[in-house]
Protein backbone atom coordinates (compact mmCIF):
# COMPACT_ATOMS: atom_id res chain seq x y z
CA UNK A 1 -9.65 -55.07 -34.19
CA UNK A 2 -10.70 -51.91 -35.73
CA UNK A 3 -12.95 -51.18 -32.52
CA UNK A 4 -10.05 -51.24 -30.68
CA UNK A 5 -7.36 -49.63 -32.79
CA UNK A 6 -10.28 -47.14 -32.20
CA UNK A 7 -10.28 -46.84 -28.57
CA UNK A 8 -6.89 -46.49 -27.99
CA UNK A 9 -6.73 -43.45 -30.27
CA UNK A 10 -9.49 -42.10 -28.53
CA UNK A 11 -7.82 -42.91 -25.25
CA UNK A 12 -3.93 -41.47 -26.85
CA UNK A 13 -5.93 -37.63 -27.99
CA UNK A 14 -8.02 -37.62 -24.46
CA UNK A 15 -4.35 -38.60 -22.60
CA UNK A 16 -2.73 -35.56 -24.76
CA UNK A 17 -5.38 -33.33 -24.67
CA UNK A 18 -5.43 -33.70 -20.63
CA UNK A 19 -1.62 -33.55 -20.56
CA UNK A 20 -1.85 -30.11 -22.66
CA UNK A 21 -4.37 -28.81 -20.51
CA UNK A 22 -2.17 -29.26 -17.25
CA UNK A 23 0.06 -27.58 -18.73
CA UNK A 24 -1.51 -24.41 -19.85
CA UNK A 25 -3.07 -24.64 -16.36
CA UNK A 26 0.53 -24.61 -14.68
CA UNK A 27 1.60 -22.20 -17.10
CA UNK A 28 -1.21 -19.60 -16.53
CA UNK A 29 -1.14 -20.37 -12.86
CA UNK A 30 2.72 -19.34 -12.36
CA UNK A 31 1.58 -16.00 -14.20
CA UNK A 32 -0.94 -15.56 -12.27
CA UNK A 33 1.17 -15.66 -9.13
CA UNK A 34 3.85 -13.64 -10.32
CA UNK A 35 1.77 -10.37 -11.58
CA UNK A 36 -0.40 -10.83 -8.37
CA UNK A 37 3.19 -10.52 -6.22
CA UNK A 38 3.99 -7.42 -8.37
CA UNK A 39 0.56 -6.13 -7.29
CA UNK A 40 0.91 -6.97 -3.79
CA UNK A 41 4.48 -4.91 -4.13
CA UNK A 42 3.02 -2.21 -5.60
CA UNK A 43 1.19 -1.02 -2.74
CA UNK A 44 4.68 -0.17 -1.40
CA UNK A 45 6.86 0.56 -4.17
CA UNK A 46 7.62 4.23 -4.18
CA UNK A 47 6.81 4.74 -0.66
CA UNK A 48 9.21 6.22 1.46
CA UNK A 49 8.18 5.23 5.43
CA UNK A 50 9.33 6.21 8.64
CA UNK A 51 9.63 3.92 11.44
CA UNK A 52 9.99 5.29 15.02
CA UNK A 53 11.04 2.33 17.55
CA UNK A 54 11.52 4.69 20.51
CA UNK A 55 15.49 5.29 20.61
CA UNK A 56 16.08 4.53 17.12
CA UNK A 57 13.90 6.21 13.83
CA UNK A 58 14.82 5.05 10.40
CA UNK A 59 13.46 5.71 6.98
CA UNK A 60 12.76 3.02 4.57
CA UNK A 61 12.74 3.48 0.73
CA UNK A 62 11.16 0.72 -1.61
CA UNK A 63 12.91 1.69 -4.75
CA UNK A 64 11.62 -1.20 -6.60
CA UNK A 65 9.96 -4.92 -6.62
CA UNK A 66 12.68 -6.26 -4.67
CA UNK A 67 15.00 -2.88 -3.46
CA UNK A 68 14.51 -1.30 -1.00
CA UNK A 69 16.71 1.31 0.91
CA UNK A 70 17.00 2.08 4.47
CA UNK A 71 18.72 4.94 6.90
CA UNK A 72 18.85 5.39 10.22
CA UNK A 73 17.88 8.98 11.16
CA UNK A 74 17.98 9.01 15.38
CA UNK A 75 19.80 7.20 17.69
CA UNK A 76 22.10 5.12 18.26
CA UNK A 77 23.17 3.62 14.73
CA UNK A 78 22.37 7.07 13.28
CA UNK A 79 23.63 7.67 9.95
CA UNK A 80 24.07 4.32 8.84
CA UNK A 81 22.42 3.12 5.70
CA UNK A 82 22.07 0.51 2.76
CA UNK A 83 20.23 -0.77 -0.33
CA UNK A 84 19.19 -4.50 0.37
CA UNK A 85 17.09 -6.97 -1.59
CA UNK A 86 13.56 -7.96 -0.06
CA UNK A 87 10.82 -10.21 -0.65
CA UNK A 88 7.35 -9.18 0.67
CA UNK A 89 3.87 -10.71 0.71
CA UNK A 90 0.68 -8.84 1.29
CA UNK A 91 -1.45 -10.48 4.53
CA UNK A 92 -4.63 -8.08 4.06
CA UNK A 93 -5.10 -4.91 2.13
CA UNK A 94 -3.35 -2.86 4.34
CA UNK A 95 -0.51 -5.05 5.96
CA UNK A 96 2.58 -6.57 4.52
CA UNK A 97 5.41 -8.99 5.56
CA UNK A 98 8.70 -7.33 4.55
CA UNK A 99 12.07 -9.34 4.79
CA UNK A 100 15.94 -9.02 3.73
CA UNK A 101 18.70 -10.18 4.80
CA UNK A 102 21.53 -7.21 5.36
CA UNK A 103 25.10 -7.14 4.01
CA UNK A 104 26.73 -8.23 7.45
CA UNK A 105 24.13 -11.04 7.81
CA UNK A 106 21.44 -9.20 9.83
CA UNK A 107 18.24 -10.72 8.98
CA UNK A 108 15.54 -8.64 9.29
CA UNK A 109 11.55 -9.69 9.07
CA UNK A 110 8.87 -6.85 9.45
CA UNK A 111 4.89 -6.57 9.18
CA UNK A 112 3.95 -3.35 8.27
CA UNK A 113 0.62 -2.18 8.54
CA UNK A 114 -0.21 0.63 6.89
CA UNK A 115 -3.49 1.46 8.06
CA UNK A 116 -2.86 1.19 12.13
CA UNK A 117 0.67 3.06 11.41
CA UNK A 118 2.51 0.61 13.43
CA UNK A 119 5.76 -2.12 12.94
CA UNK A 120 6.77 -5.08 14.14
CA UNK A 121 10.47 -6.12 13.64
CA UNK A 122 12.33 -9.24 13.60
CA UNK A 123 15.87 -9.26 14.11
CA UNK A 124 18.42 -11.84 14.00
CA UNK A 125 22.06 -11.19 14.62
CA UNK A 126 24.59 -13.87 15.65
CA UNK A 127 22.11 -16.63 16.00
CA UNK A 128 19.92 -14.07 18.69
CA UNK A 129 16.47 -12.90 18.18
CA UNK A 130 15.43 -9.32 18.88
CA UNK A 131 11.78 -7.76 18.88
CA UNK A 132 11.31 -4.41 18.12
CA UNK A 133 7.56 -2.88 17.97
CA UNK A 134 7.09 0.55 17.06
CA UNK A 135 5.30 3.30 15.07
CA UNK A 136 5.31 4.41 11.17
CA UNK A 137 4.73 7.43 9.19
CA UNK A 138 4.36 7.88 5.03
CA UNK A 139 6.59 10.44 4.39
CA UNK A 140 6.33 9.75 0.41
């Protein structure tokens, strides 16, 4: 009886102890993830870029982890601007995947590859995909 009484104590501390453990784990694992998206952000916040699509050149802004700012400087939507949320997540050491979704309902989904200074843009508007490829520049 004693033996027993035993065992299952034994058992009850290894069950806790296990329990505890997966939890630190999760804990230390969600903090993990979030400072490594700040780092992956950091590579852009502060930058100021310049993207050159041909007919229409804008300049985008990352203010902070998740604000960025865009304006368009040429062409056809020239002088139009806003402040959007984003989420990003860094695919190698120089290329990112950038996306918001704009006031009017615009989404917009970009890599941006800082080391071959080019774009590629995903656009949806009313339900329609557009493709945009062009060229970038760090102004900042």
């Amino acid at each position: 009886m004693i033996v027993k009484k035993f065992s299952i104590g034994i058992l009850m501390v290894v069950i806790l102890s296990l329990s505890f453990s997966q939890k630190i784990n999760a804990s230390n694992f969600q903090k993990s993830n979030e400072m490594e998206l700040l780092e992956n952000k950091k590579n852009l916040i502060g930058k100021k870029l310049q993207y050159d699509y041909g007919q229409n050149v804008f300049e985008i802004t990352f203010i902070s982890e998740n604000k960025l700012h865009w304006k368009c400087i040429e062409g056809e939507y020239k002088g139009q601007e806003a402040t959007e949320n984003y989420k990003i997540q860094k695919l190698s050491k120089h290329r990112f995947f950038v996306s918001w979704v704009e006031k009017d309902g615009i989404s917009v989904s970009q890599v941006v590859n800082l080391k071959n200074k080019n774009i590629n843009t995903f656009m949806v508007v009313d339900k329609e995909i557009y493709t945009m490829n062009g060229t970038l520049k760090e102004l900042k």
